[in-house]
N, C-alpha and C. Protein backbone atom coordinates (compact mmCIF):
# COMPACT_ATOMS: atom_id res chain seq x y z
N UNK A 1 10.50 -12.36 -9.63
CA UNK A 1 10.38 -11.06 -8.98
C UNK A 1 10.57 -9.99 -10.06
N UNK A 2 9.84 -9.10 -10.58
CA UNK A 2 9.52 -8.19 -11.31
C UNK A 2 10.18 -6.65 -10.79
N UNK A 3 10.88 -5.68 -11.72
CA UNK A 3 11.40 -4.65 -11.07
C UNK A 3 10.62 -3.94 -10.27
N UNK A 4 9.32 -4.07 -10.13
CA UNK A 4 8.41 -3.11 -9.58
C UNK A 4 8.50 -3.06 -7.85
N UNK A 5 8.59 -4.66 -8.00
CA UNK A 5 8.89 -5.50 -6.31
C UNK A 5 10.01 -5.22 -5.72
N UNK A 6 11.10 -5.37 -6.93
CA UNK A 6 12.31 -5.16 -6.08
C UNK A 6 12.85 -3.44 -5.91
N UNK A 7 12.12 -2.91 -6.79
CA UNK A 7 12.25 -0.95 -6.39
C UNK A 7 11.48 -1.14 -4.67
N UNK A 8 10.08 -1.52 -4.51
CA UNK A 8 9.30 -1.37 -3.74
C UNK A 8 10.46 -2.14 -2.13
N UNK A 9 10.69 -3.11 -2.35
CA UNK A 9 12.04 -3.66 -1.69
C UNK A 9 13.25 -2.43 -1.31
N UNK A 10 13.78 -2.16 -2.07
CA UNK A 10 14.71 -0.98 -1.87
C UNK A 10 14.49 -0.09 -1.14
N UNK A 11 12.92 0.49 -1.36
CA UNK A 11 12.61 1.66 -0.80
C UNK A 11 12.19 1.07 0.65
N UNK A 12 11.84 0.01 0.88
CA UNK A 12 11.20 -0.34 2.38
C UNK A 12 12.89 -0.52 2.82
N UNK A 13 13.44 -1.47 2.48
CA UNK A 13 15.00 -1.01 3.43
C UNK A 13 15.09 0.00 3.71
N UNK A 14 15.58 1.11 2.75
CA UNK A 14 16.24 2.68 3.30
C UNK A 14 15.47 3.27 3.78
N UNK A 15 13.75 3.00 4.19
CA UNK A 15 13.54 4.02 5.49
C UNK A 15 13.48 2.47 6.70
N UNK A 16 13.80 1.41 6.54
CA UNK A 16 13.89 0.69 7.75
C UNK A 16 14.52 0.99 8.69
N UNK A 17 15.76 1.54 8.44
CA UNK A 17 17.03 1.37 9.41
C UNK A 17 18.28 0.46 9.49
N UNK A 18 17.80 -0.57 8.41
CA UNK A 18 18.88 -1.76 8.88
C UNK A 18 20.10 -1.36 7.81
N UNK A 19 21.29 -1.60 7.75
CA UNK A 19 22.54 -1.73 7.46
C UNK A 19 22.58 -2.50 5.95
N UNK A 20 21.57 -3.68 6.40
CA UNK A 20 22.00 -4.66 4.63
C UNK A 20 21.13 -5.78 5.28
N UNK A 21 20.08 -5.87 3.49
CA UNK A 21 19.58 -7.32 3.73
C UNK A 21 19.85 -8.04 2.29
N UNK A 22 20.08 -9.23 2.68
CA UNK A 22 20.13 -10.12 1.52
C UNK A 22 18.85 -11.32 1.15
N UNK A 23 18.42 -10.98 0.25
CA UNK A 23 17.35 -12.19 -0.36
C UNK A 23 17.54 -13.19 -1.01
N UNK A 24 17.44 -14.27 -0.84
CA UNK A 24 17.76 -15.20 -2.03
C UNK A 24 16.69 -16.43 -1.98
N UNK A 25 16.18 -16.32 -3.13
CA UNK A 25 15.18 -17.11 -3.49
C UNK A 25 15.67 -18.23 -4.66
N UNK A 26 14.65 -18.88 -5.57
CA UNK A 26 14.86 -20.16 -6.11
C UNK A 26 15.89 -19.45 -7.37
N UNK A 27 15.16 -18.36 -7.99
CA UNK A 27 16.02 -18.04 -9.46
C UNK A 27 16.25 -16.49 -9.07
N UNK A 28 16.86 -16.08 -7.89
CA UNK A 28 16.72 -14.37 -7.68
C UNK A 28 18.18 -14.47 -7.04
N UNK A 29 18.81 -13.51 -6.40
CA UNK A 29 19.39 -13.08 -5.30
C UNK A 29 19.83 -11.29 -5.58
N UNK A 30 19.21 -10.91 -4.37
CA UNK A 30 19.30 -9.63 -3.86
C UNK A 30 20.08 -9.31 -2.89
N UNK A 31 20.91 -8.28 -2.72
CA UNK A 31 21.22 -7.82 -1.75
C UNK A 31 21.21 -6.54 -1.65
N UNK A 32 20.50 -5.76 -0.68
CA UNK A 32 20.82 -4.29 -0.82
C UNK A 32 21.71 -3.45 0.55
N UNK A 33 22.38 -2.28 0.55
CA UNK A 33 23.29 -2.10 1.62
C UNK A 33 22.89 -0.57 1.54
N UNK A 34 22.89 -0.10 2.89
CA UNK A 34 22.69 0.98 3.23
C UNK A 34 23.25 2.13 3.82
N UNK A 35 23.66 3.21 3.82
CA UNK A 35 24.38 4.09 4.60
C UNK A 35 23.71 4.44 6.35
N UNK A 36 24.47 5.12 6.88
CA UNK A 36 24.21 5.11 8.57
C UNK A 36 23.01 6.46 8.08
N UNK A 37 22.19 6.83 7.17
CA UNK A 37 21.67 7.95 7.21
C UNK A 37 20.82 7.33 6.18
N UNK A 38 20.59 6.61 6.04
CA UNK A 38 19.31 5.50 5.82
C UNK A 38 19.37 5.31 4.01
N UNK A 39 19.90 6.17 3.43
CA UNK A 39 20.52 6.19 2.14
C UNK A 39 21.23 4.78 1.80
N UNK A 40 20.25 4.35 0.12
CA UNK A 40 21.00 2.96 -0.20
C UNK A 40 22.40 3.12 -1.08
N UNK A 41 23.43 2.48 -0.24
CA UNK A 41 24.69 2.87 -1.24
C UNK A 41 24.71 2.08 -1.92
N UNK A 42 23.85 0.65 -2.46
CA UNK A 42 24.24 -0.66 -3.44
C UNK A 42 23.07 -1.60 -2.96
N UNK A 43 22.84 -1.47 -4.81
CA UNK A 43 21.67 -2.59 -3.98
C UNK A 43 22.14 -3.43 -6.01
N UNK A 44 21.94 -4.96 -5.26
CA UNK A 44 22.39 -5.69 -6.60
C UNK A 44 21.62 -6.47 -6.73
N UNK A 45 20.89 -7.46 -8.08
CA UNK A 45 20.16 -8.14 -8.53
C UNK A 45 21.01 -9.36 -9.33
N UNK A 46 20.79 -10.37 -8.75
CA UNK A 46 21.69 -11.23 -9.81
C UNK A 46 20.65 -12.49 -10.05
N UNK A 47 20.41 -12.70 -11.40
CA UNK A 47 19.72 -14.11 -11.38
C UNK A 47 20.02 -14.99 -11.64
N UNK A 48 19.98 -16.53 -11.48
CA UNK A 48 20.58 -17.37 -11.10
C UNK A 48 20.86 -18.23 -12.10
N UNK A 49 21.71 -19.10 -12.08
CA UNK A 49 22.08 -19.53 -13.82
C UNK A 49 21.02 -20.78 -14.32
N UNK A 50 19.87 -20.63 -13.81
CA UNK A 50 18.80 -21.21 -14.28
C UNK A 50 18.16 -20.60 -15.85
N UNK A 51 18.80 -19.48 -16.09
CA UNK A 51 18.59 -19.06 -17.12
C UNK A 51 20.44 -18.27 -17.05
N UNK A 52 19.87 -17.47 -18.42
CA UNK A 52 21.94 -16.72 -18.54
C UNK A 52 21.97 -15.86 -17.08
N UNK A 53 23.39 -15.79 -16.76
CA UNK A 53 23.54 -15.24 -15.66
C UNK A 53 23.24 -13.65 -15.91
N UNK A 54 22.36 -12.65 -15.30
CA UNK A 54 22.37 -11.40 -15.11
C UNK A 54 22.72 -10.58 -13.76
N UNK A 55 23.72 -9.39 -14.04
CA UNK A 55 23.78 -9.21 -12.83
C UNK A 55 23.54 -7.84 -12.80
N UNK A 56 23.26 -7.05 -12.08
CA UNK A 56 22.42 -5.57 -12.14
C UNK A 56 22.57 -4.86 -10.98
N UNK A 57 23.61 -3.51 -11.02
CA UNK A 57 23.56 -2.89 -9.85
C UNK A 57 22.74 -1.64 -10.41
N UNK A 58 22.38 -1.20 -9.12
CA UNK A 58 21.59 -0.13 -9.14
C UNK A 58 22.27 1.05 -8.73
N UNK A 59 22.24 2.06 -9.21
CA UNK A 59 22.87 3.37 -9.06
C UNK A 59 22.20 4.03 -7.70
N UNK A 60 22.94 4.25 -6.58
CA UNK A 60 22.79 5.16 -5.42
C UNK A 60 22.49 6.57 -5.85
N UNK A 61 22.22 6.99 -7.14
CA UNK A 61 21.76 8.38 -7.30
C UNK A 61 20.70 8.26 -8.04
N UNK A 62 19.87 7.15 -8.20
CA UNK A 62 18.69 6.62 -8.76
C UNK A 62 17.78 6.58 -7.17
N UNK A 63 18.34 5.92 -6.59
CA UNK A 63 17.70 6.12 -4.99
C UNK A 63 17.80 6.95 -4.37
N UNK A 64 18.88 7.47 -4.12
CA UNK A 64 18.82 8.95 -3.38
C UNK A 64 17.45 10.08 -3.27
N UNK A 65 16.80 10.16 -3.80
CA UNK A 65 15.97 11.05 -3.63
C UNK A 65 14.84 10.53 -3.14
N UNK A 66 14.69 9.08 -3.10
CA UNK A 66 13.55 8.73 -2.82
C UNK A 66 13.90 8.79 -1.14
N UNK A 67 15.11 8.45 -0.48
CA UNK A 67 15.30 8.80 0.94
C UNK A 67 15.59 9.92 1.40
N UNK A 68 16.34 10.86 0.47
CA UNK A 68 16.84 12.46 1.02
C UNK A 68 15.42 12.71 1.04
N UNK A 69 14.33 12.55 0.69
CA UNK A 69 12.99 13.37 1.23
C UNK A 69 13.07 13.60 2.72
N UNK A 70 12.46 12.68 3.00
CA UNK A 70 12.50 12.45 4.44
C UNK A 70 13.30 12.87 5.52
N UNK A 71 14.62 13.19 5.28
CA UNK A 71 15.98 13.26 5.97
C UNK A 71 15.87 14.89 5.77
N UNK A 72 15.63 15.43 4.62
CA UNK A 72 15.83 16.58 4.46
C UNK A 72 14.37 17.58 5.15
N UNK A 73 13.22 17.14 5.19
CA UNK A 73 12.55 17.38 6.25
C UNK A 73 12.65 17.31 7.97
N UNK A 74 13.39 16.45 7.98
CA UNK A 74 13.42 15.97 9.19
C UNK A 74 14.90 16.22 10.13
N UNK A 75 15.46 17.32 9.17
CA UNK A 75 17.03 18.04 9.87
C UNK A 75 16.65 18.11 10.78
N UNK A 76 15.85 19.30 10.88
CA UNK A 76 15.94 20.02 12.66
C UNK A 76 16.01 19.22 13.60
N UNK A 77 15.17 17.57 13.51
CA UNK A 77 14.32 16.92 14.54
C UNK A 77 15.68 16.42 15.17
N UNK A 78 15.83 15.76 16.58
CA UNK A 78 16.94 15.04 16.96
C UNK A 78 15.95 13.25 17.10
N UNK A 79 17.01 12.49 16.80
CA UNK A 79 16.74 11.42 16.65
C UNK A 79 17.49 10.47 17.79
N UNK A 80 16.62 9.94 18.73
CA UNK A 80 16.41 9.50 19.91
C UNK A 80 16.76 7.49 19.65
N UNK A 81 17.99 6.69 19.22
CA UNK A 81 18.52 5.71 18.86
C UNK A 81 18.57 4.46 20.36
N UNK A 82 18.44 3.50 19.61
CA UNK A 82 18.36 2.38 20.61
C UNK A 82 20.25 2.03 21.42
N UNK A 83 20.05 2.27 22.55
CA UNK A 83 21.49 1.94 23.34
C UNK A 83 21.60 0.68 23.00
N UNK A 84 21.06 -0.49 22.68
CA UNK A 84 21.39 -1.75 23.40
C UNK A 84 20.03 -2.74 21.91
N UNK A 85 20.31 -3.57 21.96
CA UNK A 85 19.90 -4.74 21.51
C UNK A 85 18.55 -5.15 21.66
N UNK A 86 17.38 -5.25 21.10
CA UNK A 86 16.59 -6.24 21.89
C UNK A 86 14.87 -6.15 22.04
N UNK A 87 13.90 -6.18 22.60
CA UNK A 87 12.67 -5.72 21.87
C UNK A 87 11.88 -5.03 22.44
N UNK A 88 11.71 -3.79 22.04
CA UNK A 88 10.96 -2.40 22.40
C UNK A 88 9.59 -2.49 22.45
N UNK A 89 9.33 -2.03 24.16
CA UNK A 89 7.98 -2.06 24.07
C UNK A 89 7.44 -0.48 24.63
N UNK A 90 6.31 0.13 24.21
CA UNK A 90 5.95 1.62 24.54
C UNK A 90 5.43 1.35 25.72
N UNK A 91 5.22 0.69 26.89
CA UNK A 91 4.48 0.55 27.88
C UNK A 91 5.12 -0.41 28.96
N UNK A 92 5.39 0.03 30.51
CA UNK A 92 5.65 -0.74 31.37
C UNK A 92 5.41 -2.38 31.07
N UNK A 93 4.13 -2.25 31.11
CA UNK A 93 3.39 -3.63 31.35
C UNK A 93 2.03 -3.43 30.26
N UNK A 94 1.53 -4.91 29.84
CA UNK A 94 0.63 -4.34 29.19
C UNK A 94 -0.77 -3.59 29.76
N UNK A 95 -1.00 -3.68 31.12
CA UNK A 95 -2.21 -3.02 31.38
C UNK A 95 -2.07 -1.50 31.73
N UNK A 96 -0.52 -1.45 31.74
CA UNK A 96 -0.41 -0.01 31.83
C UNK A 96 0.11 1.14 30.27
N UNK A 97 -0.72 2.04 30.74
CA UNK A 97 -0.80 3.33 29.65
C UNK A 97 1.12 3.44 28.80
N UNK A 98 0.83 4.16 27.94
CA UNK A 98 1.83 4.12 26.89
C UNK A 98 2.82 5.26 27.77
N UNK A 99 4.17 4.94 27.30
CA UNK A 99 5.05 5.82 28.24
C UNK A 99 4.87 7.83 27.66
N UNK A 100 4.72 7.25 25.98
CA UNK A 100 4.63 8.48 25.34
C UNK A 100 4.00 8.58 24.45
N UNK A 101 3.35 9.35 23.66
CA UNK A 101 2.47 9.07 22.08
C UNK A 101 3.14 10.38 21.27
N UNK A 102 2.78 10.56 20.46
CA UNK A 102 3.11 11.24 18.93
C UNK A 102 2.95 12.82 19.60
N UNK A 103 3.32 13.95 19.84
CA UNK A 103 2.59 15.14 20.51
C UNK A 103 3.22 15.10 21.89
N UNK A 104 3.64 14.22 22.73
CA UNK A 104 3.63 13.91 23.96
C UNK A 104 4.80 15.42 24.29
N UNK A 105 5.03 16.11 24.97
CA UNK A 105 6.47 16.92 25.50
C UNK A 105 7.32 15.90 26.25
N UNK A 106 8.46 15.72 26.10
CA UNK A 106 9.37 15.16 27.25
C UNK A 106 10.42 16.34 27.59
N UNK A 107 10.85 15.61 28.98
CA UNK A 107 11.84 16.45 29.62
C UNK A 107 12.97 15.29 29.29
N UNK A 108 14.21 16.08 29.50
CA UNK A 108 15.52 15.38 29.61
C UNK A 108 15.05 14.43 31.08
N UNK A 109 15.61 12.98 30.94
CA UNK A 109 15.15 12.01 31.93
C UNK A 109 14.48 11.36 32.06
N UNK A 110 13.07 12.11 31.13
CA UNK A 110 11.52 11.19 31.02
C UNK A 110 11.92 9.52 30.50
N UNK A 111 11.16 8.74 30.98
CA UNK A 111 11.66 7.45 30.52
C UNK A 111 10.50 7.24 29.14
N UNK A 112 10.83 6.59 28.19
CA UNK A 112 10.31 7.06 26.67
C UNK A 112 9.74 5.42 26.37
N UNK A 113 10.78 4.82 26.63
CA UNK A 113 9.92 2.90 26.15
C UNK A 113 11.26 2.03 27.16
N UNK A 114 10.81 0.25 26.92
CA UNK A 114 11.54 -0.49 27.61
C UNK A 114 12.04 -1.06 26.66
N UNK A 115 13.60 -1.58 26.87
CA UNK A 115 14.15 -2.68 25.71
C UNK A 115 14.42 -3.93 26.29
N UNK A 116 14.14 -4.67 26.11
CA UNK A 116 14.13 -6.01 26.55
C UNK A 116 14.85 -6.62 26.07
N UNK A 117 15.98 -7.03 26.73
CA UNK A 117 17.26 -7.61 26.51
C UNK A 117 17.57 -8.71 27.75
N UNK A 118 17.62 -10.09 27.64
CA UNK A 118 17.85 -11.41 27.50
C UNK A 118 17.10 -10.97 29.27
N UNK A 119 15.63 -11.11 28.89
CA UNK A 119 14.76 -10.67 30.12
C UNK A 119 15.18 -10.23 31.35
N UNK A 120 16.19 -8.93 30.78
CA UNK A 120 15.76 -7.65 31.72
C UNK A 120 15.36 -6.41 31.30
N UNK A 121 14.39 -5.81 31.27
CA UNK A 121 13.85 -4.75 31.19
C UNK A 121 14.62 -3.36 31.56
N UNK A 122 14.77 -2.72 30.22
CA UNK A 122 15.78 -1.61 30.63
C UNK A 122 15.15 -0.26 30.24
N UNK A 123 14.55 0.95 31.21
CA UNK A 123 14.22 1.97 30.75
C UNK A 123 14.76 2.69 29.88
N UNK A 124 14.32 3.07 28.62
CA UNK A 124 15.06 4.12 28.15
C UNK A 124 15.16 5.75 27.98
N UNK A 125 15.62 6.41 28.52
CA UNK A 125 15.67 7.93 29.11
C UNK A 125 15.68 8.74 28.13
N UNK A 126 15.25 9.63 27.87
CA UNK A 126 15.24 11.02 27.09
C UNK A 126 16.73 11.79 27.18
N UNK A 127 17.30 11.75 26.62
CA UNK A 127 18.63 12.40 27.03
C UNK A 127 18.69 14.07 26.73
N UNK A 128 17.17 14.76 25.89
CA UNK A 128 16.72 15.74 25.46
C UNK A 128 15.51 16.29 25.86
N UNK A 129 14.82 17.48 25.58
CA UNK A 129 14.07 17.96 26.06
C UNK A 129 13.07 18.65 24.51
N UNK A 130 11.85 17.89 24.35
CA UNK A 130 11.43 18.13 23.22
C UNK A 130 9.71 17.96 22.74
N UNK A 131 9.15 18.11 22.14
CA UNK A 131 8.11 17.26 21.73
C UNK A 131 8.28 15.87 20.47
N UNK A 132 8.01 14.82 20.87
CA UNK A 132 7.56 13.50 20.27
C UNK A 132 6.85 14.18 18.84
N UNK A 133 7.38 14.01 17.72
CA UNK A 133 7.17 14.02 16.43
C UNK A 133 6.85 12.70 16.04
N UNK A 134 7.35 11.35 16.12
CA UNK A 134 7.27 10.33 15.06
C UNK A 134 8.36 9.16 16.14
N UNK A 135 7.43 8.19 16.24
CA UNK A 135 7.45 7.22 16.61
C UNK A 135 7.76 6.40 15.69
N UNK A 136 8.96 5.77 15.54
CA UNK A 136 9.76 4.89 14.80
C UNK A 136 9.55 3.20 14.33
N UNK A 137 9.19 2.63 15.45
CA UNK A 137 8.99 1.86 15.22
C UNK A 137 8.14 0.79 16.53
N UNK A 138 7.23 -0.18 16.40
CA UNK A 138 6.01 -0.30 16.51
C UNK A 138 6.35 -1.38 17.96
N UNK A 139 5.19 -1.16 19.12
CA UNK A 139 5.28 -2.08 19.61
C UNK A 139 5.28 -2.92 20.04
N UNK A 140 6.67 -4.44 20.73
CA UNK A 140 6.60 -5.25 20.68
C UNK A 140 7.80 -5.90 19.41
N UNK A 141 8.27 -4.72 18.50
CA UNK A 141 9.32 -5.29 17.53
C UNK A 141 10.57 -5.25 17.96
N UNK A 142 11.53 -6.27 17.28
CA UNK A 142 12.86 -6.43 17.46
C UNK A 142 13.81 -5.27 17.42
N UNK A 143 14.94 -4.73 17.65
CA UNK A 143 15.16 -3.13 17.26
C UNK A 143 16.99 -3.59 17.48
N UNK A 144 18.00 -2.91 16.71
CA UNK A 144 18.95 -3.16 16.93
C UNK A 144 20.09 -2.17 17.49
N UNK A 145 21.11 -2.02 17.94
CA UNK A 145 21.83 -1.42 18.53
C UNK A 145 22.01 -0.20 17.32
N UNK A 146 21.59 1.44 18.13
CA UNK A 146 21.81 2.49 17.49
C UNK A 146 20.46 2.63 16.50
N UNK A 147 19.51 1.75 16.50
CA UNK A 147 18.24 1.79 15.62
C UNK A 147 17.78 3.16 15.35
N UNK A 148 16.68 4.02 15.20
CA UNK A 148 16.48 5.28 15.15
C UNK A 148 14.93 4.57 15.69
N UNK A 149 14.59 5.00 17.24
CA UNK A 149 13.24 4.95 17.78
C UNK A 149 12.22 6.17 17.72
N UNK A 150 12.54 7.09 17.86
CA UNK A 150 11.84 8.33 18.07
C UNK A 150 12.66 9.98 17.70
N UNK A 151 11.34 10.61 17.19
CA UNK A 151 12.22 11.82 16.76
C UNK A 151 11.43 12.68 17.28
N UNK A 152 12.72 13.66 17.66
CA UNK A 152 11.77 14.82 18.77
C UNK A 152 12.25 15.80 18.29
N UNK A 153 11.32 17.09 18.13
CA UNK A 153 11.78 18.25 17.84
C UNK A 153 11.66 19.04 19.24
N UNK A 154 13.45 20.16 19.47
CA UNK A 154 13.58 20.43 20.53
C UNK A 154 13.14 21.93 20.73
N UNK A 155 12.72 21.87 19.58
CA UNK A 155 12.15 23.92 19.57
C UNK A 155 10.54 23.64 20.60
């Protein structure tokens, strides 16, 4: 794995959402860890004593800017997080229309997507009143407690 892969790695974590992933392959191991504001606080490279041992942390102010972009655009917006566990779908059922799209207005209450948790279907409510900016993440994927699903700006 070449530094190019594992920068490109780094940067797909800190706008994922997740907390910390660890890689470990035949002569690699990665782990990178993330702040609750999508910022990587440690991300380490160690290779394996198949050759001399190297071990390589990466400086959180080497990354930082590549995630404060995003975050720092995206103050105003309020960010609309998963209650519960489990896998998000934008649509009742599949023959029926999407609950919301990109542009959509919601009211406080509007129901926004379903999370599917150990097959029961749980609406999830708008707790704000806004337009749909950016749809988080895609549907039909896994999503975890407090995830970041949707961002609405309330102006």
């Amino acid at each position: 794995m070449d530094l190019k892969e594992i920068q490109n790695l780094i940067k797909f974590v800190a706008n994922s959402g997740v907390a910390e992933v660890k890689l470990e392959m035949d002569d690699v191991k990665i782990t990178i860890r993330t702040t609750l504001e999508g910022n990587v606080s440690e991300a380490t490279y160690v290779q394996m004593p198949a050759q001399p041992v190297l071990q390589q942390s990466v400086a959180a102010q080497q990354i930082a800017p590549v995630a404060a972009t995003p975050v720092a655009e995206n103050s105003h917006y309020i960010t609309i997080k998963s209650p519960i566990i489990g896998t998000f779908y934008r649509k009742p059922s599949p023959d029926k229309p999407m609950f919301v799209e990109v542009g959509s207005t919601i009211a406080k209450g509007n129901v926004l997507c379903v999370i599917e948790a150990m097959k029961l279907f749980n609406e999830i409510e708008s707790e704000v009143s806004g337009r749909i900016v950016k749809i988080l993440v895609d549907d039909m994927s896994p999503v975890e407690y407090d995830q970041p699903l949707f961002l609405v700006d309330p102006s």
